[in-house]
Protein backbone atom coordinates (compact mmCIF):
# COMPACT_ATOMS: atom_id res chain seq x y z
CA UNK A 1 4.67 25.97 -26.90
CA UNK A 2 4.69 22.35 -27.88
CA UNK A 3 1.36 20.91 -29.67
CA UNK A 4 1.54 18.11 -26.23
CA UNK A 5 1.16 20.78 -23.74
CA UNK A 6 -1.00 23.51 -22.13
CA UNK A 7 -0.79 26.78 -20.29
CA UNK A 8 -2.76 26.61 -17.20
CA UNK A 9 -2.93 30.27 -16.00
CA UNK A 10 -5.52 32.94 -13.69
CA UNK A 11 -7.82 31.36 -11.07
CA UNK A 12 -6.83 27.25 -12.37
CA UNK A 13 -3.11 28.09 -12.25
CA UNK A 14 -3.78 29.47 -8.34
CA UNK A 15 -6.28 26.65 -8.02
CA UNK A 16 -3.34 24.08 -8.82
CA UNK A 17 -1.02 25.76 -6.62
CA UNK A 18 -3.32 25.54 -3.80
CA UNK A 19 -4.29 21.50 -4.54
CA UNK A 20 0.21 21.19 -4.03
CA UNK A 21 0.05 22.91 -1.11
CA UNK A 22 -2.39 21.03 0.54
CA UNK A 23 -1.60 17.93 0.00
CA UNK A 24 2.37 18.74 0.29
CA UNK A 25 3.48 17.33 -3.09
CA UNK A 26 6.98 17.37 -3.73
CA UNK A 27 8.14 19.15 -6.58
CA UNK A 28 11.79 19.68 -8.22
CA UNK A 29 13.24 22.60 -8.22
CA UNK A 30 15.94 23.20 -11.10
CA UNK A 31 18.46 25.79 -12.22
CA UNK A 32 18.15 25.68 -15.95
CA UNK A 33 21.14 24.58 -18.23
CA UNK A 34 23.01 23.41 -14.69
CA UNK A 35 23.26 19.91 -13.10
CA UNK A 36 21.84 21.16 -10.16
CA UNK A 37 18.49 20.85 -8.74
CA UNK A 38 16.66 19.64 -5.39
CA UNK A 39 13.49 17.84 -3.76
CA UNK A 40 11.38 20.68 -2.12
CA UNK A 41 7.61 21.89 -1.49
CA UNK A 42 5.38 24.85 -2.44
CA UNK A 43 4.61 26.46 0.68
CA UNK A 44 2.48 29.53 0.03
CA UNK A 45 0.78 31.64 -2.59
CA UNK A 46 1.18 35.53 -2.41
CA UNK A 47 -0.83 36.70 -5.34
CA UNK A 48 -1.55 40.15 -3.93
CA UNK A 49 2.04 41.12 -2.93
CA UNK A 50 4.12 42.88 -4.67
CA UNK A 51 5.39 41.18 -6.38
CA UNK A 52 3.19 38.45 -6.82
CA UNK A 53 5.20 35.48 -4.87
CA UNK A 54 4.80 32.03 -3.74
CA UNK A 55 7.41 30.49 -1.03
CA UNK A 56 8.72 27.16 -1.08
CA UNK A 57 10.60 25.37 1.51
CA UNK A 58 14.46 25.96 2.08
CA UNK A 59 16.44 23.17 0.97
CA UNK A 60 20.08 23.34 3.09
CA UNK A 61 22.92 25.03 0.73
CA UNK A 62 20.66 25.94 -1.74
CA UNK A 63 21.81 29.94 -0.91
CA UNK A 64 25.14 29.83 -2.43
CA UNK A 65 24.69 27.85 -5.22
CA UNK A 66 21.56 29.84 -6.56
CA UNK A 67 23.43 33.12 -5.96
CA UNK A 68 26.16 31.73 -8.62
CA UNK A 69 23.17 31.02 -10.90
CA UNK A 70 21.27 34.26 -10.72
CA UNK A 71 21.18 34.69 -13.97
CA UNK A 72 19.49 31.56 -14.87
CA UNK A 73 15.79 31.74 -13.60
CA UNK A 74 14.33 28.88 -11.46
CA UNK A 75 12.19 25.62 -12.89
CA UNK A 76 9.44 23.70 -10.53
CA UNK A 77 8.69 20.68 -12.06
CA UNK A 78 5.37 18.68 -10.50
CA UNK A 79 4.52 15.30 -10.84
CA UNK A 80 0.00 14.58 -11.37
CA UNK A 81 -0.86 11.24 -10.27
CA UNK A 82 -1.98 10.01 -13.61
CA UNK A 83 2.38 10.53 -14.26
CA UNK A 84 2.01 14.09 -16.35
CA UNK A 85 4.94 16.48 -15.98
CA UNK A 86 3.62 19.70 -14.62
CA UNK A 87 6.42 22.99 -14.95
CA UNK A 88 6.64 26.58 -14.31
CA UNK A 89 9.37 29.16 -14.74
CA UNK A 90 10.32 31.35 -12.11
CA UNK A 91 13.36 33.27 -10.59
CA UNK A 92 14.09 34.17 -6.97
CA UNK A 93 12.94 37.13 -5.30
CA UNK A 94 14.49 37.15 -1.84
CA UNK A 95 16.07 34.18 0.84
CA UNK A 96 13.82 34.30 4.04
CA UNK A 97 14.97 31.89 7.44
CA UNK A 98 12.78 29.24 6.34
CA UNK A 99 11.80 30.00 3.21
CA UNK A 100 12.53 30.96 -0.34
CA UNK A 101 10.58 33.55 -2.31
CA UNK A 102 9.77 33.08 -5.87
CA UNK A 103 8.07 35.45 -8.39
CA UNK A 104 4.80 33.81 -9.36
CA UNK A 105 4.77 32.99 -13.04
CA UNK A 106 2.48 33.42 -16.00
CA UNK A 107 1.50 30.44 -16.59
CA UNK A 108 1.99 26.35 -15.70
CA UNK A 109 2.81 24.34 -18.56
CA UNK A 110 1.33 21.02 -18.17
CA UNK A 111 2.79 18.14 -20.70
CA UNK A 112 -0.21 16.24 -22.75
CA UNK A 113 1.37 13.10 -22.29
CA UNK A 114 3.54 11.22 -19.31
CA UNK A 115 7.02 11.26 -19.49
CA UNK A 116 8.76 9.03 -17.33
CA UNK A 117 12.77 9.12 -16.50
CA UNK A 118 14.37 5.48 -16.67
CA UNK A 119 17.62 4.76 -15.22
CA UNK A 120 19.79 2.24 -15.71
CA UNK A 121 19.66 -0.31 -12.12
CA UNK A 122 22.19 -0.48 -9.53
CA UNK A 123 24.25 -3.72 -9.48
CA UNK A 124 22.18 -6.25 -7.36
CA UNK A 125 18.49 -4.60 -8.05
CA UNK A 126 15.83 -7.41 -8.09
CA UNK A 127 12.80 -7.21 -8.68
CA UNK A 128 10.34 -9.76 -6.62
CA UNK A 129 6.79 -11.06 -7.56
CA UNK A 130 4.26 -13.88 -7.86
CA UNK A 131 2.58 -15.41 -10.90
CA UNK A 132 -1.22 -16.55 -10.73
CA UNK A 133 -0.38 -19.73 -10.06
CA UNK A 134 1.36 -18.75 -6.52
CA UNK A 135 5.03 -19.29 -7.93
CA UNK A 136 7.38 -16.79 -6.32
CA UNK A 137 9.34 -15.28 -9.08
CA UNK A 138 12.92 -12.72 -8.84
CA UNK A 139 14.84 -11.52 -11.33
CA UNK A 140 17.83 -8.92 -11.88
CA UNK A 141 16.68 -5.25 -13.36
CA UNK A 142 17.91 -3.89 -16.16
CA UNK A 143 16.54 -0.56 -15.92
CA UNK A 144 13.59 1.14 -14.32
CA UNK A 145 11.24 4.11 -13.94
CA UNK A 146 8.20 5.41 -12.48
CA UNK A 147 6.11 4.12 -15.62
CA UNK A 148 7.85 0.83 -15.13
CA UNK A 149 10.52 -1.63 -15.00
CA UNK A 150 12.78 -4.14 -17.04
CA UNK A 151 14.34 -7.18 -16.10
CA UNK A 152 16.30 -10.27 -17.17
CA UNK A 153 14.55 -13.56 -17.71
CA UNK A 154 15.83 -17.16 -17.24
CA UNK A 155 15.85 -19.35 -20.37
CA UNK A 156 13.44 -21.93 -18.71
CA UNK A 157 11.08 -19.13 -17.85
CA UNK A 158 8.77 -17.29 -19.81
CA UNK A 159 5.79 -14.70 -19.04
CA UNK A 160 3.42 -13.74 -21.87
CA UNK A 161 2.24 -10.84 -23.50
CA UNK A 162 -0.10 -8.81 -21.98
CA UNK A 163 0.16 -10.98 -18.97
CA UNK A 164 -0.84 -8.91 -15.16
CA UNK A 165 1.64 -9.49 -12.50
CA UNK A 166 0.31 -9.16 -8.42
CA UNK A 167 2.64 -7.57 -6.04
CA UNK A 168 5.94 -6.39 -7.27
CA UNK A 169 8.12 -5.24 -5.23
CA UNK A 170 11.18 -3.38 -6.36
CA UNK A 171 14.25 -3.87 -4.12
CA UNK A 172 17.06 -1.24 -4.88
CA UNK A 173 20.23 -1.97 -2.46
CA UNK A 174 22.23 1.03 -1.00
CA UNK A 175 24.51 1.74 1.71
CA UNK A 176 22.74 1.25 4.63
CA UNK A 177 20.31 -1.67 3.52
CA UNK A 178 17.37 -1.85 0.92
CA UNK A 179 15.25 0.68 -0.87
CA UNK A 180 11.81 -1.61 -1.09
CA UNK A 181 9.32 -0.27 -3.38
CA UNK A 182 5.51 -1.99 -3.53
CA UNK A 183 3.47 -2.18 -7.06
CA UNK A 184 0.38 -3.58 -6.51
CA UNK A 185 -0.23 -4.23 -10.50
CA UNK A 186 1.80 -4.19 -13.90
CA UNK A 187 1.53 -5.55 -17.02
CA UNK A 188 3.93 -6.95 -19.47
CA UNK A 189 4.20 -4.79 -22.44
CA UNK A 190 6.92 -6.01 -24.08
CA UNK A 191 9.15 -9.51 -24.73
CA UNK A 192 12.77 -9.88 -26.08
CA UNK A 193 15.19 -12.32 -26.35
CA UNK A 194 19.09 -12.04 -25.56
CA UNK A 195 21.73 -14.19 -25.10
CA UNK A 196 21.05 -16.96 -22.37
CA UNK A 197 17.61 -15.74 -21.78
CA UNK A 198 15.16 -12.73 -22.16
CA UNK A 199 14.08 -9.45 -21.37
CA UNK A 200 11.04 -8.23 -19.92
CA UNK A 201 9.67 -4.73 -19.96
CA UNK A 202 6.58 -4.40 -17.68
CA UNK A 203 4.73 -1.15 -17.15
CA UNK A 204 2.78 -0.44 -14.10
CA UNK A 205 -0.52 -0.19 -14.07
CA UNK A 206 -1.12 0.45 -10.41
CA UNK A 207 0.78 2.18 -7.64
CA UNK A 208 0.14 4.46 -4.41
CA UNK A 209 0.59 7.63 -4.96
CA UNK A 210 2.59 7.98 -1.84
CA UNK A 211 5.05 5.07 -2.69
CA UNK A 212 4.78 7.14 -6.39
CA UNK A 213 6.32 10.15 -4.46
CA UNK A 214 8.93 8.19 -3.08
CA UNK A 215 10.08 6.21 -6.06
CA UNK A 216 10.28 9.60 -8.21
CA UNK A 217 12.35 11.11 -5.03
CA UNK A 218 14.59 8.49 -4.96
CA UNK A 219 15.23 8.13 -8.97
CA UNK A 220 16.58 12.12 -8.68
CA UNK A 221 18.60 10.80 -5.83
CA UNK A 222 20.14 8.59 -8.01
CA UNK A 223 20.69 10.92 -11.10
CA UNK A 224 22.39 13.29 -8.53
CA UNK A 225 24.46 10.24 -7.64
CA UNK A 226 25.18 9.75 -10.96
CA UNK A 227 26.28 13.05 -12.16
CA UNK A 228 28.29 13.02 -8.97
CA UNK A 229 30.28 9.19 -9.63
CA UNK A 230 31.09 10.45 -13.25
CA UNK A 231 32.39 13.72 -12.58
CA UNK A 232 29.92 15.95 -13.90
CA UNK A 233 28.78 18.26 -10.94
């Protein structure tokens, strides 16, 4: 076990399960060691069964490429809202019509600190926002993530250190329009220069959960995308 993470196990482990379940977080589900994974949600806890289960929703041709994996085991990986990776290993018990069944683990491993994917921006992301003194200000992205975002700056324009920014909106184009995500408030944590201009790496400071759901959903989108362009699943 690494010396930035816990084991959450007994009546907190069931207790975490339960908080998921209610609220319908997404989690990812992962075949270990494979490219493959998918965007799903715990449905129930079955502690006294035999085995000891939970269920989590069926995710269309997920059947035949976990029977090829078998082998493997199955990851969940949760999201908190403060950003910390939550993770449990599992395997499959049984396919149900709606459902899958998954042994219940020992133990959820729940990381110490954040840990935020970044991926590299689709030609023509922008990123939109004002500055205090009501200027409206866009700019191409470099890269972003769901602890933050960075983006190219104009020579003639310069932000400073430490400096909040109001209403950012993240606009990620696709084939059927725009992928528009809101942060209310972020903060620029870091300033470089490059050739005909700068860099600016902001990190967000505040976000809706809900808009934090979809911006994590839609970055493993894009991985999957990814993997998919260069040949590697």
């Amino acid at each position: 076990m690494e010396e930035s993470a816990e084991k959450i196990d007994g009546q907190k482990m069931l207790a975490m399960f339960q908080e998921w379940i209610d609220s319908r977080k997404l989690c990812k589900l992962v075949i270990p060691n494979t490219e493959h994974g998918w965007i799903t949600l715990l449905l129930g806890i079955h502690p006294e069964g035999s085995p000891p289960s939970l269920t989590t929703d069926k995710v269309k041709g997920i059947e035949k490429i976990i029977s090829r994996y078998e082998k493997k085991g199955l990851d969940l990986e949760f999201l908190e809202k403060d950003g910390v990776l939550c993770w449990f290993q599992s395997r499959l018990i049984e396919f149900q019509p709606q459902a899958l069944r998954i042994a219940m683990p020992q133990y959820i491993v729940r990381m110490q600190r954040r840990r935020y994917v970044r991926i590299t921006a689709r030609s023509g992301t922008e990123v939109f926002f004002q500055r205090d003194n009501g200027r409206a200000i866009s700019a191409k992205v470099k890269d972003y993530g769901l602890g933050g975002i960075s983006f190219f700056t104009p020579p003639f324009f310069n932000l400073n250190l430490d400096e909040y920014v109001s209403e950012m909106e993240l606009r990620i184009p696709d084939e059927k329009g725009w992928n528009r995500f809101h942060i209310p408030r972020s903060k620029v944590k870091r300033l470089e220069k490059t050739a005909g201009g700068g860099l600016c790496v902001v990190e967000f400071i505040e976000i809706p959960e809900i808009e934090k759901e979809h911006l994590w959903h839609y970055i493993f989108k894009e991985q999957r995308f990814l993997l998919r362009k260069t040949g590697k699943i």
